[in-house]
Structures are given as C-alpha cells and as structure tokens.
N, C-alpha and C. Protein backbone atom coordinates (compact mmCIF):
# COMPACT_ATOMS: atom_id res chain seq x y z
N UNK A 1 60.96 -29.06 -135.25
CA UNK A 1 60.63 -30.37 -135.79
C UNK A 1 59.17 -30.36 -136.26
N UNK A 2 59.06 -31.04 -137.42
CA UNK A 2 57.37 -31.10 -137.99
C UNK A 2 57.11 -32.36 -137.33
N UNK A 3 57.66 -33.37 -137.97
CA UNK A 3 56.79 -34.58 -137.06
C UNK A 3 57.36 -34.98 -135.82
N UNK A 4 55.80 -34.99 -135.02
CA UNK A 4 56.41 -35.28 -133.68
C UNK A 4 56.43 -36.69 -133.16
N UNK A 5 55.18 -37.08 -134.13
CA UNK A 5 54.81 -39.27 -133.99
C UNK A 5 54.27 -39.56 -134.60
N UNK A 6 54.53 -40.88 -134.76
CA UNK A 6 53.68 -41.49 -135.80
C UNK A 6 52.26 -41.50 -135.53
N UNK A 7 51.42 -40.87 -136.35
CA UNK A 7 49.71 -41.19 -136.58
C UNK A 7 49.56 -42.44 -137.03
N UNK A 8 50.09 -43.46 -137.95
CA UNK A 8 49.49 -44.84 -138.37
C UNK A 8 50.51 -45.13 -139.64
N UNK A 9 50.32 -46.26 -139.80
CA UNK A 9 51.08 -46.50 -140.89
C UNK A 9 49.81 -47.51 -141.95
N UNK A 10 50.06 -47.95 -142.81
CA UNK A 10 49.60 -48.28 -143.77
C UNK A 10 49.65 -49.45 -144.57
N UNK A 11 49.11 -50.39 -145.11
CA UNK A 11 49.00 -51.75 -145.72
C UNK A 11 48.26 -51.81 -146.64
N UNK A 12 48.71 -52.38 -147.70
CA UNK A 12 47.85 -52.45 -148.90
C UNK A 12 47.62 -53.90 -149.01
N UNK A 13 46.23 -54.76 -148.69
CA UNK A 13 45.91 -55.79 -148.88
C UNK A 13 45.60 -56.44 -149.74
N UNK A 14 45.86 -57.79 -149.94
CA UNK A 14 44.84 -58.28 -151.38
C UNK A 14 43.62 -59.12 -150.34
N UNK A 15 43.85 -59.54 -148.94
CA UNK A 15 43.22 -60.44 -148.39
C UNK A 15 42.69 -59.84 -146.77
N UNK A 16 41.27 -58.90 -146.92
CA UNK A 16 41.42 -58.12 -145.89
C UNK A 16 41.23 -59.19 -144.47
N UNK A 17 40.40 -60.19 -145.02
CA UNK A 17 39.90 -61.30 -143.86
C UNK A 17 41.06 -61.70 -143.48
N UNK A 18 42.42 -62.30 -144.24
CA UNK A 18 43.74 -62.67 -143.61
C UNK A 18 44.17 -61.82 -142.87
N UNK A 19 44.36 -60.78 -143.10
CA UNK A 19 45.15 -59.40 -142.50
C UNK A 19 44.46 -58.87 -141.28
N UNK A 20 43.30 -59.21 -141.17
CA UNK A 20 42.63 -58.94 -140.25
C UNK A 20 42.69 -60.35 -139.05
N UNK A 21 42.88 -61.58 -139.33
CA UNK A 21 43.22 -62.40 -138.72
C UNK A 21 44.67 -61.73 -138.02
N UNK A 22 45.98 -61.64 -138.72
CA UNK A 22 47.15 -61.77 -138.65
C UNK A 22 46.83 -60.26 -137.29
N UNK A 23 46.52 -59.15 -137.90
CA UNK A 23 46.50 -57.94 -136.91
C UNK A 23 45.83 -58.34 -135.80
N UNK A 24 44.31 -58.00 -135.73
CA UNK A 24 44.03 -58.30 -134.82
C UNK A 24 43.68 -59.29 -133.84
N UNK A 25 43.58 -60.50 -134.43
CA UNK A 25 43.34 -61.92 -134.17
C UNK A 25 44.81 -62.28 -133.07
N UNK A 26 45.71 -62.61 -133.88
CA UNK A 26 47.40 -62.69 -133.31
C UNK A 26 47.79 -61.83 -132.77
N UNK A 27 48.02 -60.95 -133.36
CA UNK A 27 48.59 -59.35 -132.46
C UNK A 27 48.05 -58.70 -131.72
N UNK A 28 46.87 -59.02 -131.73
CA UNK A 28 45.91 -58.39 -130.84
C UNK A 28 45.62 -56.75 -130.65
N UNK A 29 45.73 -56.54 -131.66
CA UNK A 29 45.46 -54.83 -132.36
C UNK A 29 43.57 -55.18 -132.11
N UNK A 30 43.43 -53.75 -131.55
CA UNK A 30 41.69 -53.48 -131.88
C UNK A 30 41.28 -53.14 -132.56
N UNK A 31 39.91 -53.25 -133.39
CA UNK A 31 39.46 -52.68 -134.27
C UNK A 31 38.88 -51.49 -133.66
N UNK A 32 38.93 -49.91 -134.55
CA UNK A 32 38.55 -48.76 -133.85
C UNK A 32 37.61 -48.07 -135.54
N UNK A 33 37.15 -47.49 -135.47
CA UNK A 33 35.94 -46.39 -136.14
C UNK A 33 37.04 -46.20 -137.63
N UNK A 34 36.26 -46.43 -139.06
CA UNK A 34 37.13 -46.22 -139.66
C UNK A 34 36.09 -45.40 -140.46
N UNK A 35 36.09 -44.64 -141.19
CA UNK A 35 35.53 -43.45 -141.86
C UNK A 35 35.00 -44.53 -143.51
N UNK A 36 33.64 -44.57 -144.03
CA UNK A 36 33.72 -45.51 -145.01
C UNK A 36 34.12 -44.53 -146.48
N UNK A 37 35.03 -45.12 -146.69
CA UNK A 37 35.90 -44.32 -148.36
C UNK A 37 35.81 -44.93 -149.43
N UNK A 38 34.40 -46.35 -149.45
CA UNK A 38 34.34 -46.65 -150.46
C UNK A 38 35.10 -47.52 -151.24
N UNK A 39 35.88 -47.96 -150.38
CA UNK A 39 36.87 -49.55 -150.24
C UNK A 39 37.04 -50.07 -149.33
N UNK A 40 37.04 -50.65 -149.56
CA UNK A 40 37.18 -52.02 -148.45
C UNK A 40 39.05 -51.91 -147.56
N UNK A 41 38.00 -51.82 -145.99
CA UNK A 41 39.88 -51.66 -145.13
C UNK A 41 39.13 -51.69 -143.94
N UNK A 42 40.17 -51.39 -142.76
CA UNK A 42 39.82 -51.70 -141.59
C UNK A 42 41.46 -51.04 -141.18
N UNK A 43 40.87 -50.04 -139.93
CA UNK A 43 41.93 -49.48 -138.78
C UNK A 43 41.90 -50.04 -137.70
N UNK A 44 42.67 -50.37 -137.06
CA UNK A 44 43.32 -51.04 -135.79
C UNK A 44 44.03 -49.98 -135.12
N UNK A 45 43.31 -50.20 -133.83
CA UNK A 45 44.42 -49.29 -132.68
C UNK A 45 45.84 -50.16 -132.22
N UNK A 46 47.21 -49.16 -131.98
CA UNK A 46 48.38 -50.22 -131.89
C UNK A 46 49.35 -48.74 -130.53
N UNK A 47 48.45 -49.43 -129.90
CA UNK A 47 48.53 -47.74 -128.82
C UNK A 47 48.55 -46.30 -128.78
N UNK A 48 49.06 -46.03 -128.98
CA UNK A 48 49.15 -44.62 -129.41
C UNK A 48 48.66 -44.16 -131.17
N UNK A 49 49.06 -45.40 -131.36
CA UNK A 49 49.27 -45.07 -132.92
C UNK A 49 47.98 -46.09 -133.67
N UNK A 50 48.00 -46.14 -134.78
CA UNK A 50 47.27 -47.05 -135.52
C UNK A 50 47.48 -47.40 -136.60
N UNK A 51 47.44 -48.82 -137.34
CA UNK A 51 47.39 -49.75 -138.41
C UNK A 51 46.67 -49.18 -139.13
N UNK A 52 46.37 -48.88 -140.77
CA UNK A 52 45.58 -49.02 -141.52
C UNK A 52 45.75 -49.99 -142.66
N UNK A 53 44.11 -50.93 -142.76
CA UNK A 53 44.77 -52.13 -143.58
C UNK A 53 43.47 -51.32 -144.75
N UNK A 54 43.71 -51.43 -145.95
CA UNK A 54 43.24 -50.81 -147.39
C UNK A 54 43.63 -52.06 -148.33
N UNK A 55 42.08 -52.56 -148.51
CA UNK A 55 41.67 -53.43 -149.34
C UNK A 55 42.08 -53.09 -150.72
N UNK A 56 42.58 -53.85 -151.55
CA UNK A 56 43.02 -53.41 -153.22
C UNK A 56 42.59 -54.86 -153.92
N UNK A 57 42.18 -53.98 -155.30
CA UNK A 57 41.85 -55.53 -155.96
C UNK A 57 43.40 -55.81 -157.01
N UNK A 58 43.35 -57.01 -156.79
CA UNK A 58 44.42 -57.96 -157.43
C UNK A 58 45.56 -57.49 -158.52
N UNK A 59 44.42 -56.33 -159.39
CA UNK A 59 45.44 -55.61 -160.50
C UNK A 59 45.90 -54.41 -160.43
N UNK A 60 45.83 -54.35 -158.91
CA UNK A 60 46.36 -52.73 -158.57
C UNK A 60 47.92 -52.95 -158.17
N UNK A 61 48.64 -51.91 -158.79
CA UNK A 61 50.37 -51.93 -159.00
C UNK A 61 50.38 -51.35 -157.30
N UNK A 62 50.95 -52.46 -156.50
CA UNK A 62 50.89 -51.44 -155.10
C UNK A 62 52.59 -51.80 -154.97
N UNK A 63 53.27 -52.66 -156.06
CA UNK A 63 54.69 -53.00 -155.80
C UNK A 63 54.70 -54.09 -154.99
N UNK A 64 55.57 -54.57 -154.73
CA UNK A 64 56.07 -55.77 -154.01
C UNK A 64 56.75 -55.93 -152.96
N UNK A 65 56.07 -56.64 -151.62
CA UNK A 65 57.28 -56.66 -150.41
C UNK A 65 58.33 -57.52 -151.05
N UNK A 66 59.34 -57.32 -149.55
CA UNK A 66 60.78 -57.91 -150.04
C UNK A 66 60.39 -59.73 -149.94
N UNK A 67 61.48 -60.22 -150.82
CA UNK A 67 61.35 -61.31 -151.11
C UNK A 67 61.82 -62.19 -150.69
N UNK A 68 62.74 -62.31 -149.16
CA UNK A 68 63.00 -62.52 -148.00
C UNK A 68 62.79 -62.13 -146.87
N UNK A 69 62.18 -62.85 -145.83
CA UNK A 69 62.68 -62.21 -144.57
C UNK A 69 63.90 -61.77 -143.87
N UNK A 70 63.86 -60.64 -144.13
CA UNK A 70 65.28 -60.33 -143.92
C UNK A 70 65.12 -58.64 -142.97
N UNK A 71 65.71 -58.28 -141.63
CA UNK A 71 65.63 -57.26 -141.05
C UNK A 71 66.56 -55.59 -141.69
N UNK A 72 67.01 -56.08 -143.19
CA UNK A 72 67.38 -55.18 -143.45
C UNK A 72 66.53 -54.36 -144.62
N UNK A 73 65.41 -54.71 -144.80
CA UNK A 73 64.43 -54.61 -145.51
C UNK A 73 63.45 -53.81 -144.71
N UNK A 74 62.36 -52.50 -145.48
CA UNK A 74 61.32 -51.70 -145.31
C UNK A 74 61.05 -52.34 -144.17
N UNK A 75 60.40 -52.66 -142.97
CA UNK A 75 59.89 -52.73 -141.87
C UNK A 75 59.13 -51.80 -141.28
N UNK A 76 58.00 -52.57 -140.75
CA UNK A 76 57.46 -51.66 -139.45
C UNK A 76 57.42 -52.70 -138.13
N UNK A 77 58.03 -51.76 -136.85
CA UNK A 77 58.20 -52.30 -135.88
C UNK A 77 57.01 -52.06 -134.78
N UNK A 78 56.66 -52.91 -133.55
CA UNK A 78 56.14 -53.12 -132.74
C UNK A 78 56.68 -53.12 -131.29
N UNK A 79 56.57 -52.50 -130.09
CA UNK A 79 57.02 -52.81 -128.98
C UNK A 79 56.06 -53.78 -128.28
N UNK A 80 56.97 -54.74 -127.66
CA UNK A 80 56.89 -55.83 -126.81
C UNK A 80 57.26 -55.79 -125.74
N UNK A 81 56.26 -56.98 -125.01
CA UNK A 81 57.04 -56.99 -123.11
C UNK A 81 57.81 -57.62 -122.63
N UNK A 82 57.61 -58.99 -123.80
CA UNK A 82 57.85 -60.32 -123.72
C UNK A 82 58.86 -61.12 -124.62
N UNK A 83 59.91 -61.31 -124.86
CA UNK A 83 60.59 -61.53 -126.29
C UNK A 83 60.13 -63.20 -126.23
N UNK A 84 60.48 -63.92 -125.37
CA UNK A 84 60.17 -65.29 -125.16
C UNK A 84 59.02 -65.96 -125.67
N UNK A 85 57.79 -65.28 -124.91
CA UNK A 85 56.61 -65.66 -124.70
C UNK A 85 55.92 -64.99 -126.52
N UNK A 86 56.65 -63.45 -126.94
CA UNK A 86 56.08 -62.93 -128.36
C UNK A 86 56.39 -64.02 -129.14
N UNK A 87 57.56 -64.61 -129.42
CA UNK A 87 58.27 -65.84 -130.36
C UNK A 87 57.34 -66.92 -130.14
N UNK A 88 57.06 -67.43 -129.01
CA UNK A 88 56.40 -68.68 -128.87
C UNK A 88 54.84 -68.67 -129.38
N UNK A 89 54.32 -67.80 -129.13
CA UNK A 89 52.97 -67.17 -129.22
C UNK A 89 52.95 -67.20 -131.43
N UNK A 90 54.21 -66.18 -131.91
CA UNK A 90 53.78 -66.06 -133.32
C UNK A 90 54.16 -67.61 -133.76
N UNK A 91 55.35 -68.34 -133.34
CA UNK A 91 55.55 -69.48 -133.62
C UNK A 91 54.11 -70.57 -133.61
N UNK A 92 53.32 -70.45 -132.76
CA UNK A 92 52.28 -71.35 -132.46
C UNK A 92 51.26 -71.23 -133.07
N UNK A 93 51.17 -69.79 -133.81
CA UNK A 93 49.95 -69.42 -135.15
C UNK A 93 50.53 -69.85 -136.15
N UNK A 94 51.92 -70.78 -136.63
CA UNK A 94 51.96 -71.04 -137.58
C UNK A 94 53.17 -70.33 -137.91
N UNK A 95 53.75 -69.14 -138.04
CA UNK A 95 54.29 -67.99 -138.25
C UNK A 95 55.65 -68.69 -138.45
N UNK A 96 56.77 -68.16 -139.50
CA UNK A 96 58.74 -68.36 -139.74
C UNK A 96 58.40 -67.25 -138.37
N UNK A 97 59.66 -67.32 -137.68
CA UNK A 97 59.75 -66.56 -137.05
C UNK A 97 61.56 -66.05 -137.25
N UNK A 98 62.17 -65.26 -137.48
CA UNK A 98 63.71 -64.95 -137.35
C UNK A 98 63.85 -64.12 -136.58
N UNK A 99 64.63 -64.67 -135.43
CA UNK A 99 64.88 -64.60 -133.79
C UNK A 99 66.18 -64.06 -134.03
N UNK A 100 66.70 -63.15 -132.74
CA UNK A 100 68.13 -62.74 -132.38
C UNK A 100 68.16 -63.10 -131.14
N UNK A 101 68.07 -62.58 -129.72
CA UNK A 101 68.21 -63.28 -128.55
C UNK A 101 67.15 -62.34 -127.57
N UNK A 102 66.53 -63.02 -126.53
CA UNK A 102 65.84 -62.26 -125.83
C UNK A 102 66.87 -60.95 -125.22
N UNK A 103 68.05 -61.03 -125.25
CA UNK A 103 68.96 -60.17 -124.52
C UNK A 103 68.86 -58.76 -125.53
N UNK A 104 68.84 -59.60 -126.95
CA UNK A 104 68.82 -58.01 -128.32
C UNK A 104 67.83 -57.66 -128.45
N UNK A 105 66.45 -58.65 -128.63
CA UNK A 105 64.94 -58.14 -127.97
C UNK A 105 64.37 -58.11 -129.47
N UNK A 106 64.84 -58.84 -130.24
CA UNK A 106 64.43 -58.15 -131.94
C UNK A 106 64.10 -59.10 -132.54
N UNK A 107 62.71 -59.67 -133.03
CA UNK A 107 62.48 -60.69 -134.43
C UNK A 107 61.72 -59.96 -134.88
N UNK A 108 61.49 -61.08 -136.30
CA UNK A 108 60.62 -60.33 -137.30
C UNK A 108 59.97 -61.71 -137.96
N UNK A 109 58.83 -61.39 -138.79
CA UNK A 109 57.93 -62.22 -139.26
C UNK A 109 57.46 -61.66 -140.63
N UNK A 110 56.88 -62.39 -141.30
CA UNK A 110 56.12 -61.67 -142.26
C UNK A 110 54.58 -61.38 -141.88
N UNK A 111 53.69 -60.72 -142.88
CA UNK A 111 52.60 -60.84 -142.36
C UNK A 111 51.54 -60.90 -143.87
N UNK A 112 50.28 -61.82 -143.50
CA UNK A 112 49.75 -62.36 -145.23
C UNK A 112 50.10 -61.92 -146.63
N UNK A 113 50.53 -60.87 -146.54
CA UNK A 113 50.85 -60.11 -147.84
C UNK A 113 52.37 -60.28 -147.99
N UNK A 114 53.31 -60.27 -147.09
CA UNK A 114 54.72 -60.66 -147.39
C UNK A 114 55.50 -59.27 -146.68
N UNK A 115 54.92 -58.45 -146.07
CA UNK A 115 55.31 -57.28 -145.46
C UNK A 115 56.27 -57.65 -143.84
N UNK A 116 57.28 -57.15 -143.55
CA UNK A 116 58.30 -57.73 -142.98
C UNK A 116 57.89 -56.72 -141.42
N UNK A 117 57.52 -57.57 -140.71
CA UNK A 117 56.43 -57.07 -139.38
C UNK A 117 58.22 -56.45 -137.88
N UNK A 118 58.71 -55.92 -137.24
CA UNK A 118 59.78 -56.64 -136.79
C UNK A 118 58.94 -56.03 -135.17
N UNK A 119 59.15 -57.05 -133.84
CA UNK A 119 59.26 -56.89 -132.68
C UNK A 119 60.28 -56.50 -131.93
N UNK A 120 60.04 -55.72 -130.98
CA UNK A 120 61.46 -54.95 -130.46
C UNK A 120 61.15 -55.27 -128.71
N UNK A 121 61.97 -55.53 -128.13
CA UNK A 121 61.60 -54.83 -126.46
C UNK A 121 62.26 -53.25 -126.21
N UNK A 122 61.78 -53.05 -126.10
CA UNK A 122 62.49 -51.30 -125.90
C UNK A 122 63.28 -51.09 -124.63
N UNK A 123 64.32 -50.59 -125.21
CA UNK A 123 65.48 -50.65 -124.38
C UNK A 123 65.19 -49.24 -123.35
C-alpha cells in the first residue's frame, strides 16, 4: 500500500476570516505553523491530520461546491464523541444542519464556501 493516512486535506477560500471562524472558532481545529507561500491561508491541526485553508482571489476557476446539501456529494468527514451535543452546538452557530439519528452517528453541514463538511461517530 502507498498511502497509509491522510496528511491534510484542502480548501480553497474566497473568505479566509469566515473559514477561519467556521474551522477553528466552531470546530475547534487549532491553528499550527504554516510555511508563508505568498498567499494568503492558514493550517489547522484536526488530530492526526490537518486542514489547509488557501486564500484565492474571486476570479480564480477553483470550480464549484455542490449545490445542495446533500451526503452523496464530495465530502470531507470528521470524527465525533458526541452526535447530540455536535448537532446542537453547529445548530446554535447558526448552521442547516442534515441529521440521521444519534444511533447512525452521521450529519453534515456546509461550511462558508458551500463545501459539504459530514460528522461521523466512529463505529
């Protein structure tokens, strides 16, 4: 096998101050050492792994998230402890939230840019 885990995944922002609210503010991702490349971004630790959010200006073709919230769509997922308390918590920042049952352990949200965020409890 070549890959063994995920190193980070990736976000292309138009709004780094939102995205940086939504990550680390709500989600409570840390901000950790990001190497300066001469654009505007910010890495977040997400345990093991890490967020990278990469600032873009307005006329850059980065494509389009999906145009529903919908769990059958590109996603990146998150493990949780809490399914109850995660829902109530993104619900109370404001957040759609689309719930299945604390028993299936699975919602999803969007996040400022329209990128389809999903929470899991790990089975």
């Amino acid at each position: 096998m070549i890959a063994r885990s995920i190193n980070h995944i990736s976000f292309a922002v138009r709004d780094l101050d939102a995205s940086l609210h939504f990550y680390r503010d709500i989600l409570g991702l840390e901000n950790i050492p990001r190497p300066d490349f001469g654009i505007p971004g910010a890495w977040l630790g997400a345990g093991n792994s890490q967020v990278h959010l990469i600032g873009v200006p307005d006329d850059a073709d980065i494509g389009a998230p999906p145009a529903s919230l919908s769990p059958m769509a590109c996603h990146q997922a998150f493990g949780i402890e809490d399914y109850q308390k995660t829902v109530e918590h993104l619900k109370s920042n404001g957040l759609e939230v689309m719930e299945t049952s604390a028993e299936q352990g699975q919602l999803w949200v969007k996040d400022p840019d329209g990128y389809i965020i999903e929470f899991i409890v790990p089975r």
